[in-house]
N, C-alpha and C. Protein backbone atom coordinates (compact mmCIF):
# COMPACT_ATOMS: atom_id res chain seq x y z
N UNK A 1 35.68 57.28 15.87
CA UNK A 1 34.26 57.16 16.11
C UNK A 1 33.77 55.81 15.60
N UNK A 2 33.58 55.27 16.16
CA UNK A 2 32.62 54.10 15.98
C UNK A 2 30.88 54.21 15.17
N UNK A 3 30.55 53.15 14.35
CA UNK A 3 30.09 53.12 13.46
C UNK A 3 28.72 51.93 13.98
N UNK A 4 27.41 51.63 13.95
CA UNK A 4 26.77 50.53 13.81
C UNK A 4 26.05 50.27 15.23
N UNK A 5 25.20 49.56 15.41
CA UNK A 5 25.23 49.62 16.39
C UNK A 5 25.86 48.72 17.58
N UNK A 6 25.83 49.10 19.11
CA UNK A 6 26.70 48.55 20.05
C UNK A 6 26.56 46.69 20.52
N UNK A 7 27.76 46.42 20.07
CA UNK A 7 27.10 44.76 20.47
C UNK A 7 27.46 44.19 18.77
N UNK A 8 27.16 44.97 17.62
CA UNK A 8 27.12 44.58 16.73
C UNK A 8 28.53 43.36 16.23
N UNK A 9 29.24 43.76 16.71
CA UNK A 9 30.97 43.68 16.67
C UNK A 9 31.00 42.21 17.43
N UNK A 10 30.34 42.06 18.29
CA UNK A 10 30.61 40.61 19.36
C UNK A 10 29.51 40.00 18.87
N UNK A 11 28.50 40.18 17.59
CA UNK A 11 27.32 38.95 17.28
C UNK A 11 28.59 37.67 16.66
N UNK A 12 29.16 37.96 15.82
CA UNK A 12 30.00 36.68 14.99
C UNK A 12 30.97 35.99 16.66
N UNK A 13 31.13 36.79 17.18
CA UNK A 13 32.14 36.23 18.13
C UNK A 13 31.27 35.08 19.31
N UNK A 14 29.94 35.55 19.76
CA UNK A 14 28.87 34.77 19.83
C UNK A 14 28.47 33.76 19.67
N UNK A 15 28.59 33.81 18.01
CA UNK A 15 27.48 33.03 17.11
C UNK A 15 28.78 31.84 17.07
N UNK A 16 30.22 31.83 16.88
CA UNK A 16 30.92 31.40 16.62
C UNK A 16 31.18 30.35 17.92
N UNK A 17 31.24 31.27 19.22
CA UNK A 17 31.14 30.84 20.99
C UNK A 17 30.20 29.63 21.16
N UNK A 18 28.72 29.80 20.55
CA UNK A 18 28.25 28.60 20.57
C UNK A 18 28.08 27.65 19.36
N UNK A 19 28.52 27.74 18.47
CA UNK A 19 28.61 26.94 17.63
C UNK A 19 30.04 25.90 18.05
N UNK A 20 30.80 26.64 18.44
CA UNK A 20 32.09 25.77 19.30
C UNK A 20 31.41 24.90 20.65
N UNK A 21 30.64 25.80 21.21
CA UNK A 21 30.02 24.77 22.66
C UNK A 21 29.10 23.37 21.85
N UNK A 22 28.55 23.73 20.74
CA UNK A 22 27.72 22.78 20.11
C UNK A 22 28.38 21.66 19.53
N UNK A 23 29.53 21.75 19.11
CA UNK A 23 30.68 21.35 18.52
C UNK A 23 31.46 20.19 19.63
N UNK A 24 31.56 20.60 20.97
CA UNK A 24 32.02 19.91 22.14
C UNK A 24 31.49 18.77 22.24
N UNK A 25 29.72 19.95 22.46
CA UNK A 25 28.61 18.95 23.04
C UNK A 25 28.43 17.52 22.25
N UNK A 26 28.58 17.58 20.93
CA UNK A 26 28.64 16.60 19.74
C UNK A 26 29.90 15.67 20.00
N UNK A 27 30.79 15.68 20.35
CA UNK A 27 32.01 15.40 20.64
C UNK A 27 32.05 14.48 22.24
N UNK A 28 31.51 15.01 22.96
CA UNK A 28 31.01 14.32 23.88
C UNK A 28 29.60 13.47 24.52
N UNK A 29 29.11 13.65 23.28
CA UNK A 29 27.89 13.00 23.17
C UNK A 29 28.40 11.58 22.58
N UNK A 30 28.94 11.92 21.33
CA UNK A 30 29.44 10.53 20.60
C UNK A 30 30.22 9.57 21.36
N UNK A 31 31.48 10.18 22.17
CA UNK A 31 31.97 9.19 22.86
C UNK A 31 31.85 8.91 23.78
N UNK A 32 30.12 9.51 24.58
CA UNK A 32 29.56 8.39 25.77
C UNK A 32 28.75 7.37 24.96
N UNK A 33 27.82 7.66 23.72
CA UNK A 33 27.79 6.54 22.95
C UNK A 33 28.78 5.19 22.45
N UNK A 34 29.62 5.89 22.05
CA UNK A 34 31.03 5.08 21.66
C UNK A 34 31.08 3.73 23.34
N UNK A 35 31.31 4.35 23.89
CA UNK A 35 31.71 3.33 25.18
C UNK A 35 30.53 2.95 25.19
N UNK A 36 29.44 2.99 25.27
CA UNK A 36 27.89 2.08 25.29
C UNK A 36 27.81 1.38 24.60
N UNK A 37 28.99 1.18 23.94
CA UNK A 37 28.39 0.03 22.16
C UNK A 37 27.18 0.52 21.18
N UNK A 38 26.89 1.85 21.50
CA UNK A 38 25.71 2.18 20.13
C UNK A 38 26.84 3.45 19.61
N UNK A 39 27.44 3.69 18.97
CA UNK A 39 27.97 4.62 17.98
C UNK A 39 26.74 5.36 17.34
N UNK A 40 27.53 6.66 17.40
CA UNK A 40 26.35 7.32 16.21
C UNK A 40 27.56 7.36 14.64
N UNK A 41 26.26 6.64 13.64
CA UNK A 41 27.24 6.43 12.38
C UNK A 41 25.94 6.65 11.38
N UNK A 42 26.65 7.33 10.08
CA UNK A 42 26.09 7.61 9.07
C UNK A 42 26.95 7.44 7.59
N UNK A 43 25.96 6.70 6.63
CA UNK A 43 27.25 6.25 5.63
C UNK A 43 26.36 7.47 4.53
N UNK A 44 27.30 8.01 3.70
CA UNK A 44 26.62 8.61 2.19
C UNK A 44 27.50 7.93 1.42
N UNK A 45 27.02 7.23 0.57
CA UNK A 45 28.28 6.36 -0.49
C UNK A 45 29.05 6.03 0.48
N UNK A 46 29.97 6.07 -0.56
CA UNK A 46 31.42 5.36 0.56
C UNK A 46 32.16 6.09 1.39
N UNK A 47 31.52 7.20 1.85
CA UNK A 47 31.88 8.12 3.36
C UNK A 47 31.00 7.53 4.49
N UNK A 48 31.75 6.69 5.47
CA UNK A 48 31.24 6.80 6.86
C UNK A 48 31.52 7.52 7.96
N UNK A 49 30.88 8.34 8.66
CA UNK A 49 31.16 9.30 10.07
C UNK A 49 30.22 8.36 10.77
N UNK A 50 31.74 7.88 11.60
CA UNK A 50 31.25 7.36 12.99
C UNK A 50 32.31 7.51 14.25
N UNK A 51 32.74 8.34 14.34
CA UNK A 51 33.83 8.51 15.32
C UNK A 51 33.75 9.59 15.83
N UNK A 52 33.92 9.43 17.00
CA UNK A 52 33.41 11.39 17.68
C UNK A 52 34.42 12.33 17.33
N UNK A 53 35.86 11.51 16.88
CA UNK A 53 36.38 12.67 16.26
C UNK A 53 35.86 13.14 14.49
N UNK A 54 35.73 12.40 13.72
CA UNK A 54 34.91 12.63 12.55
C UNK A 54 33.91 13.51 12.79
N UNK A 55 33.12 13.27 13.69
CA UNK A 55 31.70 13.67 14.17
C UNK A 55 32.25 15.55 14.40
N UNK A 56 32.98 15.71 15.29
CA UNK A 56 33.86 16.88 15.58
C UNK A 56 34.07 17.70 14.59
N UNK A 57 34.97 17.03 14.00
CA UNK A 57 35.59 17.86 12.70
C UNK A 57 34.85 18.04 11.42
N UNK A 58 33.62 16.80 11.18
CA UNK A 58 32.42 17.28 10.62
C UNK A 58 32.22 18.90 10.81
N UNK A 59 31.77 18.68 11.86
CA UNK A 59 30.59 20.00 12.82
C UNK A 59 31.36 21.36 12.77
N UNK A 60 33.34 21.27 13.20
CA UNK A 60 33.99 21.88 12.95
C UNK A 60 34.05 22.52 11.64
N UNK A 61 34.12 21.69 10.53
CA UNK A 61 34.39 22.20 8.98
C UNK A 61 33.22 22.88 8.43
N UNK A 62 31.86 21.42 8.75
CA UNK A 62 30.54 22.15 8.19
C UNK A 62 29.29 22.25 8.78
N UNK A 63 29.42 23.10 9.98
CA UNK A 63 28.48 22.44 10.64
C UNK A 63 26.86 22.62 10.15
N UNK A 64 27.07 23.31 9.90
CA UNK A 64 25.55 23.38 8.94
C UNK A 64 25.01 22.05 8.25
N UNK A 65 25.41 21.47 8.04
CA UNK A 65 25.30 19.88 7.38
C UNK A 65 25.73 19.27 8.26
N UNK A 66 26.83 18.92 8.97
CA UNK A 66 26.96 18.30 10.57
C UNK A 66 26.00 18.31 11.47
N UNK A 67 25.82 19.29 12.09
CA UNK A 67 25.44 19.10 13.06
C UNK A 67 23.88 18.33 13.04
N UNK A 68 22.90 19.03 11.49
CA UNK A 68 21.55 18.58 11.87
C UNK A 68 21.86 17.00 12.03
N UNK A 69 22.70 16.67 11.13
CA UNK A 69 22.91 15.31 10.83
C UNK A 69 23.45 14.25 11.74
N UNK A 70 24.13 15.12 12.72
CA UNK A 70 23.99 14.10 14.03
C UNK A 70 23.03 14.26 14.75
N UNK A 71 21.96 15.00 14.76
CA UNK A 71 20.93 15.27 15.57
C UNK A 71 19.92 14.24 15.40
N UNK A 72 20.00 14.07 13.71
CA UNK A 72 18.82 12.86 13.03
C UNK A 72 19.60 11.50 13.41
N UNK A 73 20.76 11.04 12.81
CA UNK A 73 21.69 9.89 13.21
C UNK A 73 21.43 9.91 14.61
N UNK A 74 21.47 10.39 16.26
CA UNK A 74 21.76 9.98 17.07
C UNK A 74 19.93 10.06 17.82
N UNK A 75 19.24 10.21 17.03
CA UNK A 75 17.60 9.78 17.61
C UNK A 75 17.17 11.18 18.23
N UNK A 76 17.87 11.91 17.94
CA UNK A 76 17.39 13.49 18.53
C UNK A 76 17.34 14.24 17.42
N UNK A 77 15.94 13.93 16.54
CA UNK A 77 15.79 14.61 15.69
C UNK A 77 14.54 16.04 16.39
N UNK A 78 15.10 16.90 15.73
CA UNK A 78 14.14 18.12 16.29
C UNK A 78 12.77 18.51 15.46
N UNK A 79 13.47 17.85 13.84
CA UNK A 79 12.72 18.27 12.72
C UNK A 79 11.12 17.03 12.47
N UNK A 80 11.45 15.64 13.51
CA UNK A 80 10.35 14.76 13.48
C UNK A 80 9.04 15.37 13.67
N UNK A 81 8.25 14.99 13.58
CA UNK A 81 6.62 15.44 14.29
C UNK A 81 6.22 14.24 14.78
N UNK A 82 6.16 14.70 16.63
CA UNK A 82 5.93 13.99 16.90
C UNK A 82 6.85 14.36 18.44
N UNK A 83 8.05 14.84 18.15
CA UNK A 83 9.01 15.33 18.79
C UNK A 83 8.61 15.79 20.37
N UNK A 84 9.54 15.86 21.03
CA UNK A 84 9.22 16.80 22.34
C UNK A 84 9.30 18.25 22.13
């Protein structure tokens, strides 16, 4: 017998589904930048992410701290006022 309710079981599998599509999208965002000559790059101390694979495996490891952070770095900040 099953326990919780239905659907409950496929939210992480979901949540995980687009956090991977978000993860791509970042990945292929950077390296149509990359070939344009504008990179998206961000230094903290002496860590720089500027490579769409960095950018990737950022978003991959943490994306919670990744991802907003290419959102602000690449001029698509959501959190501006002022925003679309």
């Amino acid at each position: 017998m099953m326990t919780g309710t239905p659907g409950t079981a496929l939210a992480p599998i979901l949540v995980l589904l687009v956090v991977l599509a978000l993860d791509a999208w970042v990945y292929s965002d950077a390296r149509k930048r990359l070939r344009r000559g504008d990179p998206v790059s961000v230094s903290v101390g002496s860590v720089r992410v500027e490579t769409p694979e960095a950018w990737f495996l950022g978003c991959l490891i943490l994306w919670v701290v990744f991802f907003p952070l290419y959102l602000v770095a690449s001029g698509r900040n959501p959190f501006a006022h002022g925003s679309r």
